[in-house]
Protein backbone atom coordinates (compact mmCIF):
# COMPACT_ATOMS: atom_id res chain seq x y z
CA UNK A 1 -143.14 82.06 98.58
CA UNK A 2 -141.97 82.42 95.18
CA UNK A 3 -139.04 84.87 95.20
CA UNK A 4 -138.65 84.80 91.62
CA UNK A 5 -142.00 86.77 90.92
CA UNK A 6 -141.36 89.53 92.66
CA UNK A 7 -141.13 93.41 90.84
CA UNK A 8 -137.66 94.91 89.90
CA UNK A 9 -135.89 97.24 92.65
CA UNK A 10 -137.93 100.86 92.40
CA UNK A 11 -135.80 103.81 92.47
CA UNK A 12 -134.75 104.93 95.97
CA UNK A 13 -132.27 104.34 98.68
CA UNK A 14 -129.63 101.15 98.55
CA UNK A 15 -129.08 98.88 101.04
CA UNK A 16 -125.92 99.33 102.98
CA UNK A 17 -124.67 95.24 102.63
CA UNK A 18 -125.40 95.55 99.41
CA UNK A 19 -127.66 93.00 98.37
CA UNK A 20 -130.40 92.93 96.29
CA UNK A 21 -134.08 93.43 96.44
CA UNK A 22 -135.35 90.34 96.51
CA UNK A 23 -132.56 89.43 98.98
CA UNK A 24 -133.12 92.43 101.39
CA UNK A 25 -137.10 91.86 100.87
CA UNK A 26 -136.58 88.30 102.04
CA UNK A 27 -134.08 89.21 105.11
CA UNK A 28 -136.99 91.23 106.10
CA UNK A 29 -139.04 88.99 106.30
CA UNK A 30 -137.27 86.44 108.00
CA UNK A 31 -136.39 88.80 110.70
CA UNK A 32 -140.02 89.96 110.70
CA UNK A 33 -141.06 86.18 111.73
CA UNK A 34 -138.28 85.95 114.43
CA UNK A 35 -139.52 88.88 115.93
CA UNK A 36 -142.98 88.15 115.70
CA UNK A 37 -142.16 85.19 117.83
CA UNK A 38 -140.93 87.26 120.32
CA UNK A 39 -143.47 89.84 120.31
CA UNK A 40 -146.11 91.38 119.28
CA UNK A 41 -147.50 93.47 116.28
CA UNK A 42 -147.26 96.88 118.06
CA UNK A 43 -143.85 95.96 120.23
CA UNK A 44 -142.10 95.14 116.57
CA UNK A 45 -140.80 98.79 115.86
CA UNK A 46 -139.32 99.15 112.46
CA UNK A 47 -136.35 101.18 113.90
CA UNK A 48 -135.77 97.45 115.69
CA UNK A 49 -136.14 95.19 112.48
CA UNK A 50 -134.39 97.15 109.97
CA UNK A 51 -131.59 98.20 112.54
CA UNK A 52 -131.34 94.76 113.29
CA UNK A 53 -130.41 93.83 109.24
CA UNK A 54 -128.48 96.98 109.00
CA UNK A 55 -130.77 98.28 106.55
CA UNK A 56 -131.79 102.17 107.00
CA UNK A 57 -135.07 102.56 108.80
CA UNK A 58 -136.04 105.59 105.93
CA UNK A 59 -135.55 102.14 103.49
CA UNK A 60 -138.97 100.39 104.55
CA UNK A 61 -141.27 101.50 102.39
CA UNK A 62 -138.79 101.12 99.64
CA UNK A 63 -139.93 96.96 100.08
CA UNK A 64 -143.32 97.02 101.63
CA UNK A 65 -146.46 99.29 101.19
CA UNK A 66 -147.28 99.97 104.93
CA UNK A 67 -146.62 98.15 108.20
CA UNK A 68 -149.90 95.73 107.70
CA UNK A 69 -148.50 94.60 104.12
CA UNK A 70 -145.58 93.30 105.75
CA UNK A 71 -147.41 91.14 108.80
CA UNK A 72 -149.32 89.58 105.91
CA UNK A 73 -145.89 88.90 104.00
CA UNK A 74 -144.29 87.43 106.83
CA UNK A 75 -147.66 85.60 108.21
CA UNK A 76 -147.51 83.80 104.14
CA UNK A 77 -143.36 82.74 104.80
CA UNK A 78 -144.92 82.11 108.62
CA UNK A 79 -147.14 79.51 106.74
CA UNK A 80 -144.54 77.71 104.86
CA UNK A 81 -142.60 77.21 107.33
CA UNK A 82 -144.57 76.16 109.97
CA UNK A 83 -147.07 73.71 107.36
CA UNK A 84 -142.85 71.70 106.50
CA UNK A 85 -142.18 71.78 109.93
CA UNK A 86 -145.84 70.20 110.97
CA UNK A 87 -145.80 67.77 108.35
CA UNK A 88 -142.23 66.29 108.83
CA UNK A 89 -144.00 64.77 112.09
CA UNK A 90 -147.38 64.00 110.84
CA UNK A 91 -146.20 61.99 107.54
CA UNK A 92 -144.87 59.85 109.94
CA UNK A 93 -146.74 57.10 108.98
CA UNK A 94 -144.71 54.17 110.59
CA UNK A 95 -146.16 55.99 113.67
CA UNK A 96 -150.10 56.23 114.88
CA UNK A 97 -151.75 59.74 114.66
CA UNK A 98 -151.38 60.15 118.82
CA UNK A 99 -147.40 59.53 118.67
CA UNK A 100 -147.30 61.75 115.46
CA UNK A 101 -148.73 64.99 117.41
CA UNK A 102 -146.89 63.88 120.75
CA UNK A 103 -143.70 64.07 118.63
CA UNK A 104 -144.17 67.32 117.69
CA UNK A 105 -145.27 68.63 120.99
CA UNK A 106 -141.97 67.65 122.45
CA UNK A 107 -139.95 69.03 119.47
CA UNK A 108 -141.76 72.26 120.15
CA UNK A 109 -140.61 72.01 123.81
CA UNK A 110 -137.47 71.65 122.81
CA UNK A 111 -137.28 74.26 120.85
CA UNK A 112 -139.11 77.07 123.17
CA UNK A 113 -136.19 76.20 125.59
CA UNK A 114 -133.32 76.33 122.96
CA UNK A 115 -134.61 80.56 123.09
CA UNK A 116 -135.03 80.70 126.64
CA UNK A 117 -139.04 80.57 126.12
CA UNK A 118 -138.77 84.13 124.40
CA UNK A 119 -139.93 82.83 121.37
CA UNK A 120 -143.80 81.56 120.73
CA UNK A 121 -146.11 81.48 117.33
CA UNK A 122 -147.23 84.08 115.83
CA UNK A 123 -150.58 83.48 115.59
CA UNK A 124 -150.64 83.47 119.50
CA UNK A 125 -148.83 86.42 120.07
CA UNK A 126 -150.92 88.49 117.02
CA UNK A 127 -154.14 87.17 118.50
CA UNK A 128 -153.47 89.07 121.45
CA UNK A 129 -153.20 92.60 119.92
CA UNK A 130 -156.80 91.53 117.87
CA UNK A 131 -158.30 94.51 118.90
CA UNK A 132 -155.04 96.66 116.85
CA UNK A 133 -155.55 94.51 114.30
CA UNK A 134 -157.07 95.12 110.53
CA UNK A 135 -159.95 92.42 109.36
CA UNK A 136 -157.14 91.42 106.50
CA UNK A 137 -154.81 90.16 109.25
CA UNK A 138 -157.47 88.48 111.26
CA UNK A 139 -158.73 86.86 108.68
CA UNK A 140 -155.15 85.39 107.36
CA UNK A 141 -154.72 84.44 111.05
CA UNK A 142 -157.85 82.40 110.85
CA UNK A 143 -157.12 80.95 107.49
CA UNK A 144 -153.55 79.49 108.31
CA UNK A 145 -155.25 78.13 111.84
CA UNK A 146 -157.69 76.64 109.49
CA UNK A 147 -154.76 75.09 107.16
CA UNK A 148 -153.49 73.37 110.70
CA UNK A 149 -156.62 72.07 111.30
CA UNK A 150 -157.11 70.13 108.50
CA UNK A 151 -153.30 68.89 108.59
CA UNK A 152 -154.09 67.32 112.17
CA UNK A 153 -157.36 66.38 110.69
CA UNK A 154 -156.48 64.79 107.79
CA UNK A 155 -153.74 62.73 109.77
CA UNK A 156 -156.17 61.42 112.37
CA UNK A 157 -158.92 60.23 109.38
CA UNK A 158 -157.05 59.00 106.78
CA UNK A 159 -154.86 56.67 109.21
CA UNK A 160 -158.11 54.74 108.91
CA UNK A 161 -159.51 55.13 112.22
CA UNK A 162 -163.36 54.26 112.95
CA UNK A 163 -163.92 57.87 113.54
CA UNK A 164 -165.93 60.24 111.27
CA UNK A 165 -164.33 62.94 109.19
CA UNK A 166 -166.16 65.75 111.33
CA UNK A 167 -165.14 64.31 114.67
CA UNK A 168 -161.37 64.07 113.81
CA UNK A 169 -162.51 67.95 112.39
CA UNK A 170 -163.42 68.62 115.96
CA UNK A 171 -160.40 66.64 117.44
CA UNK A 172 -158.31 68.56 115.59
CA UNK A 173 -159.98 72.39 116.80
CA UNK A 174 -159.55 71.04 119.90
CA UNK A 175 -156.08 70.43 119.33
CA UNK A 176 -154.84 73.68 118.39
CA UNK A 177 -157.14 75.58 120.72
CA UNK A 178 -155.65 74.31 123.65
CA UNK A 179 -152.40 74.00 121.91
CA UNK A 180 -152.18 77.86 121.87
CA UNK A 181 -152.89 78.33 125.38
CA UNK A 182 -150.24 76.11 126.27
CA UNK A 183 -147.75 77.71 124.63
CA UNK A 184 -148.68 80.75 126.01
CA UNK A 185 -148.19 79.66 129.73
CA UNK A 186 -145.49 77.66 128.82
CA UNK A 187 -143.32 80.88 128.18
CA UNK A 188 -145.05 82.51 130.67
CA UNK A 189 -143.65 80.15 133.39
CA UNK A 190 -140.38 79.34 131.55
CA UNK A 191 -141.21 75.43 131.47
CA UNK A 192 -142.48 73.02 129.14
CA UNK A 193 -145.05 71.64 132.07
CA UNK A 194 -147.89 73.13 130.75
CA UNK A 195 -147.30 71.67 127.14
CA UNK A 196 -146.84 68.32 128.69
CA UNK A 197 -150.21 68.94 130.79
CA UNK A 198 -152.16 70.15 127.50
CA UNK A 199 -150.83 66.92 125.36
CA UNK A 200 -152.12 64.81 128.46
CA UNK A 201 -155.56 65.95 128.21
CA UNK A 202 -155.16 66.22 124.52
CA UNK A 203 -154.14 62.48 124.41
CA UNK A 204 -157.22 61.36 126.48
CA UNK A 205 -159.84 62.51 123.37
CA UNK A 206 -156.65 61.67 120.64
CA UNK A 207 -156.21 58.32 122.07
CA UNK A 208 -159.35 56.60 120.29
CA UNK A 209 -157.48 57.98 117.05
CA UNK A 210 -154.93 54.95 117.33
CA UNK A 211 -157.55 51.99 117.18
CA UNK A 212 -156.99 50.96 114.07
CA UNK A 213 -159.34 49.04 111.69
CA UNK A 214 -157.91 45.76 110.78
């Protein structure tokens, strides 16, 4: 997200810490995506977030248009992050596509159990409100699911397997259908079991991926 477009401060309330707008904007936001992880849409209150950054509650509006305008700002930062994180284990290329992804399914186990399994994505946990949700922030949902996609995609086809572009397309659906799921019990039961039991099945279809063409 580039910071360094973003307007002047308006006229209205200051921030108690003092810091700017584009700094207070941005501590929003990345308390908005730690929440989000937590919770959902309608269990973030915005007495909790901006009590939370010691900013005052009346001060919202000052740095976001409505409730939905934030979700979308923090589902764009949500993006970044997630698409650096991803790609640190998929441009692994001293690895094949099947120990790429099981890489980053037991990073992601270790970190649900650094926060006590409280934390999740925040597609999952929005995807579960979808019938509270506007058509704008389903359809940013679907488009960063879609950006996923074609990073596990794009992994498994140009590692010049003897697969088809639309079945490591499919492979790679697969993969974060399931992967969702999983994550979703896994907090629910407090272990890491049922990421372990998703990659298993996972690796069964992903394990064709890592014949190579001489």
């Amino acid at each position: 997200m580039n910071y360094s477009a973003l307007p002047k401060r308006p006229r209205g309330r200051p921030t108690k810490h003092g810091s700017n707008y584009a700094d207070t904007r941005d501590v929003l936001i990345r308390r908005g995506i730690e929440l989000l992880t937590e919770r959902g849409m309608n269990a973030m209150s915005l007495d909790d977030l901006m009590k939370s950054v010691q900013v005052p509650k009346g001060s919202f509006y000052h740095y976001f248009a409505n409730k939905e305008a934030f979700i979308l700002e923090v589902l764009d930062a949500y993006e970044l992050y997630f698409v650096k994180r991803l790609n640190k284990f998929l441009s692994q290329t001293d690895l094949s596509p099947q120990e790429r992804l099981q890489n980053f399914v037991k990073d992601a186990g270790e970190k649900l159990q650094k926060y006590d399994f409280k934390r999740g994505c925040i597609l999952g946990n929005l995807g579960q409100e979808v019938s509270y949700l506007s058509a704008e922030i389903i359809a940013r949902i679907e488009s960063i699911f879609k950006i996923w996609e074609k990073m596990v995609s794009d992994c498994l086809y140009q590692s010049n397997s003897q697969y088809s572009e639309a079945e490591c397309n499919d492979a790679a659906y697969q993969f974060w259908i399931g992967w969702e799921g999983a994550v979703l019990r896994a907090r629910l039961v407090k272990s890491t079991s049922p990421l372990d039991a998703f990659y298993r099945l996972f690796a069964i279809r992903a394990g064709q991926f890592s014949h190579i063409k001489d």
